[in-house]
PDB file of N, CA and C in Angstrom:
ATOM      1  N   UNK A   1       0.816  -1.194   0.000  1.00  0.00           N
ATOM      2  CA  UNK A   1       0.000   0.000   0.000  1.00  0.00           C
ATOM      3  C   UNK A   1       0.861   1.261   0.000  1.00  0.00           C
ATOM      4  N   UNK A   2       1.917   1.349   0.827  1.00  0.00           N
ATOM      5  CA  UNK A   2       2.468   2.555   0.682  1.00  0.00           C
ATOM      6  C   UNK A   2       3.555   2.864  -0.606  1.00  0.00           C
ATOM      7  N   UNK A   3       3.774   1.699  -1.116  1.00  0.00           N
ATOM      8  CA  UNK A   3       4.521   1.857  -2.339  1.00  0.00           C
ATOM      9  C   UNK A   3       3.780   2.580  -3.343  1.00  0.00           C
ATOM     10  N   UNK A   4       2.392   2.111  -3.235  1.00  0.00           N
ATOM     11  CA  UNK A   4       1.725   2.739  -4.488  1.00  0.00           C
ATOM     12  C   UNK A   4       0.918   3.859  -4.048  1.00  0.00           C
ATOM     13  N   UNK A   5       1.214   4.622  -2.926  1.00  0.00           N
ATOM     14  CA  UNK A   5       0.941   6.243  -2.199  1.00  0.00           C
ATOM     15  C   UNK A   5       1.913   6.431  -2.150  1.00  0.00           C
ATOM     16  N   UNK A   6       3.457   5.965  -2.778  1.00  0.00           N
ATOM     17  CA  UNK A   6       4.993   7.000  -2.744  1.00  0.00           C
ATOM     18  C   UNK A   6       4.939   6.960  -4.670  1.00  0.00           C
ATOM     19  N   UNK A   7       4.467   6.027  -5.166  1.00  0.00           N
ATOM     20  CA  UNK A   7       4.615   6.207  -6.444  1.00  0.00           C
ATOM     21  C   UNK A   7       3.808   7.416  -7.109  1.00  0.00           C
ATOM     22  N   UNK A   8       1.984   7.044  -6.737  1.00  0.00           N
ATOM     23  CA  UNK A   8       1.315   8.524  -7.301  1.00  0.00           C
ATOM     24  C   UNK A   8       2.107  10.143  -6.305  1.00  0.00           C
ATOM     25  N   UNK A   9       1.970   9.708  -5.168  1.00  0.00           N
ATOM     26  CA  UNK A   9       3.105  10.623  -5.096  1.00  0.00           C
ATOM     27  C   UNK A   9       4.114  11.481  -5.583  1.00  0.00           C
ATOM     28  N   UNK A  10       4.996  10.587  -5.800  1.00  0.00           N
ATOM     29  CA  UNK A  10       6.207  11.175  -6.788  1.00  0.00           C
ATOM     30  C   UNK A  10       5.747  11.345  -8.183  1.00  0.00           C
ATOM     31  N   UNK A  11       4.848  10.904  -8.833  1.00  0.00           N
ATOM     32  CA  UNK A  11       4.397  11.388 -10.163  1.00  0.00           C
ATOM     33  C   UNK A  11       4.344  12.694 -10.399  1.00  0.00           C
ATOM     34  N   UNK A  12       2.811  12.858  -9.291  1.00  0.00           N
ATOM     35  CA  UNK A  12       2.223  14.053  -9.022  1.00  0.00           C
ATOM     36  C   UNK A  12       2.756  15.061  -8.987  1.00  0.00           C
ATOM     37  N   UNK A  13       3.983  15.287  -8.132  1.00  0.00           N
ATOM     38  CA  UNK A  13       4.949  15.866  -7.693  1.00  0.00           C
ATOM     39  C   UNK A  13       5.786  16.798  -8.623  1.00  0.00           C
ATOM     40  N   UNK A  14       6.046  15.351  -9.384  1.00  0.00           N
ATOM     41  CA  UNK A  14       6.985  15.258 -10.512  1.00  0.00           C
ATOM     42  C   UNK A  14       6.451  16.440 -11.395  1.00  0.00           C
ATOM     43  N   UNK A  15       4.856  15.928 -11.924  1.00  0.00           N
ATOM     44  CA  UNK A  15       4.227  16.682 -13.019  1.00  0.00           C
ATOM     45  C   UNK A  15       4.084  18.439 -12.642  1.00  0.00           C
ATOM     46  N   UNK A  16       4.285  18.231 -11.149  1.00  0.00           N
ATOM     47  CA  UNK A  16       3.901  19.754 -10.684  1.00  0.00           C
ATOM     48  C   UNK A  16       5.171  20.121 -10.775  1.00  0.00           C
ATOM     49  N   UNK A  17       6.062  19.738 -10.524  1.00  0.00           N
ATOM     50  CA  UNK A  17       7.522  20.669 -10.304  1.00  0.00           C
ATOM     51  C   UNK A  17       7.991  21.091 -11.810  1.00  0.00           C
ATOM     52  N   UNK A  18       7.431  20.314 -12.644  1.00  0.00           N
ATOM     53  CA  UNK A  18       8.315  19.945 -13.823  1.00  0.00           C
ATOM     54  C   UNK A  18       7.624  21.304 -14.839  1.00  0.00           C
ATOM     55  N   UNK A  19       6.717  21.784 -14.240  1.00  0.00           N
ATOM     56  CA  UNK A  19       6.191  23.247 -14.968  1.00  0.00           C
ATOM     57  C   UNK A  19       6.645  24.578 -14.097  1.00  0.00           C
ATOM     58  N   UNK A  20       6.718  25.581 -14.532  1.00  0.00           N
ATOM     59  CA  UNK A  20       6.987  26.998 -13.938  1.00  0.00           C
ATOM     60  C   UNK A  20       6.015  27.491 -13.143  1.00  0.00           C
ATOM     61  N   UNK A  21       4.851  26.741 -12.905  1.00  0.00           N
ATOM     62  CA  UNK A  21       3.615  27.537 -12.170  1.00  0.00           C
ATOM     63  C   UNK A  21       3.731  26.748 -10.977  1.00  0.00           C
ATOM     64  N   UNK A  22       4.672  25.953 -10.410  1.00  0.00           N
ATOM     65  CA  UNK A  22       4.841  25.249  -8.876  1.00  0.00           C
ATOM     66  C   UNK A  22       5.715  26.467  -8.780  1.00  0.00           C
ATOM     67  N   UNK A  23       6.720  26.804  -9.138  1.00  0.00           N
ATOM     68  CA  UNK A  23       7.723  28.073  -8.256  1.00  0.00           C
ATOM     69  C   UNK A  23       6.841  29.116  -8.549  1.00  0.00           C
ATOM     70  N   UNK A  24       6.054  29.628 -10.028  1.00  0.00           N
ATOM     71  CA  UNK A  24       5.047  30.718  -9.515  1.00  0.00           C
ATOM     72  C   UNK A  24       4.272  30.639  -7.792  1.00  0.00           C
ATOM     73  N   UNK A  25       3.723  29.265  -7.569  1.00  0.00           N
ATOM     74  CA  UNK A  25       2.871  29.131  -6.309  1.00  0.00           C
ATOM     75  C   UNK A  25       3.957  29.411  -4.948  1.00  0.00           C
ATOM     76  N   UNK A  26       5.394  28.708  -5.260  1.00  0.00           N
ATOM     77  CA  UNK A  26       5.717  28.951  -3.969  1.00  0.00           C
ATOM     78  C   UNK A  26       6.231  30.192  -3.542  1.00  0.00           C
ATOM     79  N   UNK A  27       6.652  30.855  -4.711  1.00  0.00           N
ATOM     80  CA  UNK A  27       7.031  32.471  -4.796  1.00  0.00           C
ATOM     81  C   UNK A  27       6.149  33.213  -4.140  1.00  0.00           C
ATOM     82  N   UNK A  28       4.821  32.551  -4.741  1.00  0.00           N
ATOM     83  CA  UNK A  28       3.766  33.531  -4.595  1.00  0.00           C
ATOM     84  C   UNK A  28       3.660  33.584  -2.851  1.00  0.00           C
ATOM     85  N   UNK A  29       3.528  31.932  -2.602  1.00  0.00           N
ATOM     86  CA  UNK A  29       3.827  32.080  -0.879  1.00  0.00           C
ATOM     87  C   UNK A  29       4.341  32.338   0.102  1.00  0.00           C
ATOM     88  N   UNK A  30       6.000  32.707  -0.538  1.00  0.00           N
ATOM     89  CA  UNK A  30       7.152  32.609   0.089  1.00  0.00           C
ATOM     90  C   UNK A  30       6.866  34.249   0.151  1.00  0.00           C
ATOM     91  N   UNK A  31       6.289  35.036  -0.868  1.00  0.00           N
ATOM     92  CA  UNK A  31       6.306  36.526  -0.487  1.00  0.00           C
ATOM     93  C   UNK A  31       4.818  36.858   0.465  1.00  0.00           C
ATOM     94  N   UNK A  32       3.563  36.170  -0.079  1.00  0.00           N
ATOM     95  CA  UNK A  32       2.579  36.760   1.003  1.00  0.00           C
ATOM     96  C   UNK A  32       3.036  36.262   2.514  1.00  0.00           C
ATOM     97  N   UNK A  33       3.581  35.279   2.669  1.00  0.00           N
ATOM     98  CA  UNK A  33       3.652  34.927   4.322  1.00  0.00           C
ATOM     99  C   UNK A  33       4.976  35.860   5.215  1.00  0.00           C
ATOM    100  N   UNK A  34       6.029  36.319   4.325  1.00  0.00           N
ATOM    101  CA  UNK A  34       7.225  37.276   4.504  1.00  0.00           C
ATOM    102  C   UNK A  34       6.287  38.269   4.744  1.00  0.00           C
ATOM    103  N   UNK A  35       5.442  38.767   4.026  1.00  0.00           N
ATOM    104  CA  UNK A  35       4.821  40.083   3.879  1.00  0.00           C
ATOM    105  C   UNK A  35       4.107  40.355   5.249  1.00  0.00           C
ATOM    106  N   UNK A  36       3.314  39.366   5.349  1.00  0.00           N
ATOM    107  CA  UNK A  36       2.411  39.111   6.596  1.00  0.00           C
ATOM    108  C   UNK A  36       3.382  38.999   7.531  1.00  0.00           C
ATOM    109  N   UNK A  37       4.356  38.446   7.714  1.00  0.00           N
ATOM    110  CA  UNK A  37       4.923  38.208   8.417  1.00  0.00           C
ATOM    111  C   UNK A  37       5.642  39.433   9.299  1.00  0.00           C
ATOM    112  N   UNK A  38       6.235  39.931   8.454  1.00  0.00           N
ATOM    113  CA  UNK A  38       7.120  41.082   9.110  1.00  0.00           C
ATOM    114  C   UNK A  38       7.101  42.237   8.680  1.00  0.00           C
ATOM    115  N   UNK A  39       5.416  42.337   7.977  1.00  0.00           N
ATOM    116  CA  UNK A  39       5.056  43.823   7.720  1.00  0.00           C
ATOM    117  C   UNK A  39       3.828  44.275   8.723  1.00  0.00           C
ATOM    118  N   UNK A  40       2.984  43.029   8.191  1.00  0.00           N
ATOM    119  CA  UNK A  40       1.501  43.430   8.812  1.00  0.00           C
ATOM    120  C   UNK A  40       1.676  42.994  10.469  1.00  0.00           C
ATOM    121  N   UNK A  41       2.437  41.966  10.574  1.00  0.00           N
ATOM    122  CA  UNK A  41       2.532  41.668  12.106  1.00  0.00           C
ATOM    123  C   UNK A  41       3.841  42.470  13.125  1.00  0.00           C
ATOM    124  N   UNK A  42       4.810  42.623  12.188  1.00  0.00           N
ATOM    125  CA  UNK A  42       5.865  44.012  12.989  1.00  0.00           C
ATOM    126  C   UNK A  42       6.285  43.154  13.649  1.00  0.00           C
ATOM    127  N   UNK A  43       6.856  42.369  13.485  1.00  0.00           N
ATOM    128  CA  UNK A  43       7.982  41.245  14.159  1.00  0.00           C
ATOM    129  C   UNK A  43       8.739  42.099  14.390  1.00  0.00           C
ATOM    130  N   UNK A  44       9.609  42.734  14.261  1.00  0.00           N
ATOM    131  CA  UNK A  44      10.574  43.719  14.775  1.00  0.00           C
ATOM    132  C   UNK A  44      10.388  44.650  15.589  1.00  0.00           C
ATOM    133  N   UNK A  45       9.082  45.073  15.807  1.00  0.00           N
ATOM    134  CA  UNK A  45       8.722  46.180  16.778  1.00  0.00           C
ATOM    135  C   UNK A  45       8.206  45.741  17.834  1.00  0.00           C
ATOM    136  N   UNK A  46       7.780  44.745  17.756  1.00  0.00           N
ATOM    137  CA  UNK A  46       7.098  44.112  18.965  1.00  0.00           C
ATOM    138  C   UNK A  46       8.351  43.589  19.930  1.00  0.00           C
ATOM    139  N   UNK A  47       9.253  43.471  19.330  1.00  0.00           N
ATOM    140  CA  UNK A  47      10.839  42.822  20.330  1.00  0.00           C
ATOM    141  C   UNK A  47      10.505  41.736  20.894  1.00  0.00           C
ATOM    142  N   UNK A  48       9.686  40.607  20.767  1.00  0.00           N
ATOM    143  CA  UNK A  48       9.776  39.265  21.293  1.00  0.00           C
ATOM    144  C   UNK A  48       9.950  38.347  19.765  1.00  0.00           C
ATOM    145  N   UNK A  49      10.542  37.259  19.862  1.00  0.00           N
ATOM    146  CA  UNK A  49      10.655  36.316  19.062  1.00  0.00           C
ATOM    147  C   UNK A  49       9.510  35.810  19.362  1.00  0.00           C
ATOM    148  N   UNK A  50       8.524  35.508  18.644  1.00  0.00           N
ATOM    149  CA  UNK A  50       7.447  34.694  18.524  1.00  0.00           C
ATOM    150  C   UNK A  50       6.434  34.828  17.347  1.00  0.00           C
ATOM    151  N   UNK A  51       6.438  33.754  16.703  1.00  0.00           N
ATOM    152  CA  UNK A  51       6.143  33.096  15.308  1.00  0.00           C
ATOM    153  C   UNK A  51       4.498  32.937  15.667  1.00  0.00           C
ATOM    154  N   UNK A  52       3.808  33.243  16.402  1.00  0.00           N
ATOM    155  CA  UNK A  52       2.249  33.206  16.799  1.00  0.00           C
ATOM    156  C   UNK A  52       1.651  34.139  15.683  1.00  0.00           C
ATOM    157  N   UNK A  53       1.854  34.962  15.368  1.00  0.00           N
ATOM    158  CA  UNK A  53       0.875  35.523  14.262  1.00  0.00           C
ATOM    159  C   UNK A  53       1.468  34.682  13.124  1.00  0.00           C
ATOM    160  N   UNK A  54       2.428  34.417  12.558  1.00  0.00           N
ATOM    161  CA  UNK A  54       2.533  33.657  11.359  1.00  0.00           C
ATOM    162  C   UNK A  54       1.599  32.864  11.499  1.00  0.00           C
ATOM    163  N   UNK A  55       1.635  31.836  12.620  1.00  0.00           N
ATOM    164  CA  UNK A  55       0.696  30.601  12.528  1.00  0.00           C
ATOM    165  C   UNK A  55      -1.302  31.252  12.232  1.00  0.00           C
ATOM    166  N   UNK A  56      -1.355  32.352  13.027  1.00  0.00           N
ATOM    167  CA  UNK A  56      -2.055  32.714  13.124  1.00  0.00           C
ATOM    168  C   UNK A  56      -2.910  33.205  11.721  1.00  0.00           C
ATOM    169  N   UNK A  57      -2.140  33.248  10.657  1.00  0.00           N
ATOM    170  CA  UNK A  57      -2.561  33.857   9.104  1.00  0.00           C
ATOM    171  C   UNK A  57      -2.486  32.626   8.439  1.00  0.00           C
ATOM    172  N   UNK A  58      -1.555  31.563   8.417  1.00  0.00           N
ATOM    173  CA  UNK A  58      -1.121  30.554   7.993  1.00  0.00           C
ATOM    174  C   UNK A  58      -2.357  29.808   7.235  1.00  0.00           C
ATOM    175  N   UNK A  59      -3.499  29.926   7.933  1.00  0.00           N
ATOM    176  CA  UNK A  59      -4.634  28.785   7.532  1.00  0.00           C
ATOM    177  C   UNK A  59      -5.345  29.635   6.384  1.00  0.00           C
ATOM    178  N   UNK A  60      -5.487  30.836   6.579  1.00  0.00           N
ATOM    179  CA  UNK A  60      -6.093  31.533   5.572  1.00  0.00           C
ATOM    180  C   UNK A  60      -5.420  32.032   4.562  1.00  0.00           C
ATOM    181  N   UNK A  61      -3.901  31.958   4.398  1.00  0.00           N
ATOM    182  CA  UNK A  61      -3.060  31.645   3.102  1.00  0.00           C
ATOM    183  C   UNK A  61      -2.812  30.168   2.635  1.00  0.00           C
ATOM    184  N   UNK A  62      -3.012  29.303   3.367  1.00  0.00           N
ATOM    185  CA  UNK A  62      -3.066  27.982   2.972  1.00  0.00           C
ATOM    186  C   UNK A  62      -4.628  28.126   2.001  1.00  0.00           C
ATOM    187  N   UNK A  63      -5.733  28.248   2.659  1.00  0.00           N
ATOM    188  CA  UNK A  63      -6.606  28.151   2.133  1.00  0.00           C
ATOM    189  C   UNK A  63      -6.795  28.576   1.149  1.00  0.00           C
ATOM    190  N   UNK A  64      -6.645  29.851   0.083  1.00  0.00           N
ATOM    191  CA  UNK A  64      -6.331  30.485  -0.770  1.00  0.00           C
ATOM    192  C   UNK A  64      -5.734  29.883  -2.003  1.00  0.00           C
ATOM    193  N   UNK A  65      -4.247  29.132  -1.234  1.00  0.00           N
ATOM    194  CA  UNK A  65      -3.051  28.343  -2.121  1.00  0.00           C
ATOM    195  C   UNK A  65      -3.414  27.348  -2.466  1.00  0.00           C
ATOM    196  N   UNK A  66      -4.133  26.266  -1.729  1.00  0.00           N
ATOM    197  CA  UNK A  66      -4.487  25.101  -1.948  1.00  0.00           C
ATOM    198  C   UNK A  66      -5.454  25.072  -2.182  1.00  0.00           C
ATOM    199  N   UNK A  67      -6.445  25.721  -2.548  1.00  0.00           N
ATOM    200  CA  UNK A  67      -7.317  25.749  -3.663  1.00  0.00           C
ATOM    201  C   UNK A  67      -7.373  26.212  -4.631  1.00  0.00           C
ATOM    202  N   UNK A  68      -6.512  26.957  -5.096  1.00  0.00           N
ATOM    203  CA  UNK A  68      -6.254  27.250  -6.145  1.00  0.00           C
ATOM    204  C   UNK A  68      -5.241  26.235  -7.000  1.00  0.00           C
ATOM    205  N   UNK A  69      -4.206  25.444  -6.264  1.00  0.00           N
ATOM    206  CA  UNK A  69      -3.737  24.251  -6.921  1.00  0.00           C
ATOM    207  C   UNK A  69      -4.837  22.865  -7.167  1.00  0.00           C
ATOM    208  N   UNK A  70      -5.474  22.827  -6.386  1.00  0.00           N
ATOM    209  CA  UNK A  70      -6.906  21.777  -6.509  1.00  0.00           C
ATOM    210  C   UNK A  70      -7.519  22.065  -7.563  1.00  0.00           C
ATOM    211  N   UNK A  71      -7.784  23.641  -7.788  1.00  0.00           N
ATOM    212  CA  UNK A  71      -8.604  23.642  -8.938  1.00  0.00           C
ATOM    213  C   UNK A  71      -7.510  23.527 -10.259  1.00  0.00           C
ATOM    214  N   UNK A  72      -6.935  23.854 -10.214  1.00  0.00           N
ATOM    215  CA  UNK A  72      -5.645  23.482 -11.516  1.00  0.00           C
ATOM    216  C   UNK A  72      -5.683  22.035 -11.858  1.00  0.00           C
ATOM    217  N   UNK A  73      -5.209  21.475 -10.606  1.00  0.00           N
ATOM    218  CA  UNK A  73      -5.271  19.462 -10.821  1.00  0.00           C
ATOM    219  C   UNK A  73      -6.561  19.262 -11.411  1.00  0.00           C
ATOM    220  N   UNK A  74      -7.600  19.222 -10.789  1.00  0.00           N
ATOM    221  CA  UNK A  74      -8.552  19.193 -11.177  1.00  0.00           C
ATOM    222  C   UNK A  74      -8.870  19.118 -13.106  1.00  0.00           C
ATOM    223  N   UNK A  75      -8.740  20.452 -13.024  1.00  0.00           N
ATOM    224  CA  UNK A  75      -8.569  20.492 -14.732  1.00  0.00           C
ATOM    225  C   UNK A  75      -7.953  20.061 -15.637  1.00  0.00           C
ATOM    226  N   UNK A  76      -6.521  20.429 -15.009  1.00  0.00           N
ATOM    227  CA  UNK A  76      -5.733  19.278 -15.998  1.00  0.00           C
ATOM    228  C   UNK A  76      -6.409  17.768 -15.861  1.00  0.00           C
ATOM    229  N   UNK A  77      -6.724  17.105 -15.039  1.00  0.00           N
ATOM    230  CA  UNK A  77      -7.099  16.006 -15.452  1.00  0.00           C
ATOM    231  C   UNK A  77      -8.449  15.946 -16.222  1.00  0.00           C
ATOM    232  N   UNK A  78      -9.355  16.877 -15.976  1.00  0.00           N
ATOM    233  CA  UNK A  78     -10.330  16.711 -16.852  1.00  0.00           C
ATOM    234  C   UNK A  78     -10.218  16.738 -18.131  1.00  0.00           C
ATOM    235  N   UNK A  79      -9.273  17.791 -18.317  1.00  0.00           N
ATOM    236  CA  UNK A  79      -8.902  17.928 -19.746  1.00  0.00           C
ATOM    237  C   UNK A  79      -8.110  16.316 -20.087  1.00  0.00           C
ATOM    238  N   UNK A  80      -7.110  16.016 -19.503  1.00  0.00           N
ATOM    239  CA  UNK A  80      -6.573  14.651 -20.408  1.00  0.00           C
ATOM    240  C   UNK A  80      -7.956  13.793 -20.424  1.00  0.00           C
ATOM    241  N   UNK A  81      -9.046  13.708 -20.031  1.00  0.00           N
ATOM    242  CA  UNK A  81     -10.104  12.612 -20.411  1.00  0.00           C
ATOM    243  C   UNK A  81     -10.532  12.764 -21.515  1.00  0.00           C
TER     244      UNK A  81
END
């Protein structure tokens, strides 16, 4: 069983990395969560180390990201049928 959940796995993976719109997505994430991170939350002004508002935005940029890759998969496979 887990051989063939590491194989679609790594396909999947594969097919996503292997186009320019997986680093569009993580770009895209790697700058809204920086942004959020240490603009809108002022990590620096506040003077404590603590990653609590990141977590705190985290679900509602996840949510955003990962549906918008769902709906992509999605299509592409409809389209190969």
């Amino acid at each position: 069983m887990w051989r063939e959940i590491r194989q679609v796995a790594r396909r999947e993976l594969g097919a996503f990395f292997g186009s320019p719109v997986a680093y569009l997505f993580l770009g895209a994430f790697l700058v809204v969560t920086l942004f959020v991170f240490f603009w809108v939350e002022t990590f620096f002004a506040r003077n404590i180390a603590d990653v609590r508002p990141l977590f705190r935005w985290m679900p509602l940029l996840l949510l955003f990201l990962v549906a918008a890759l769902t709906m992509r998969a999605w299509a592409e496979e409809r389209r190969a049928w």
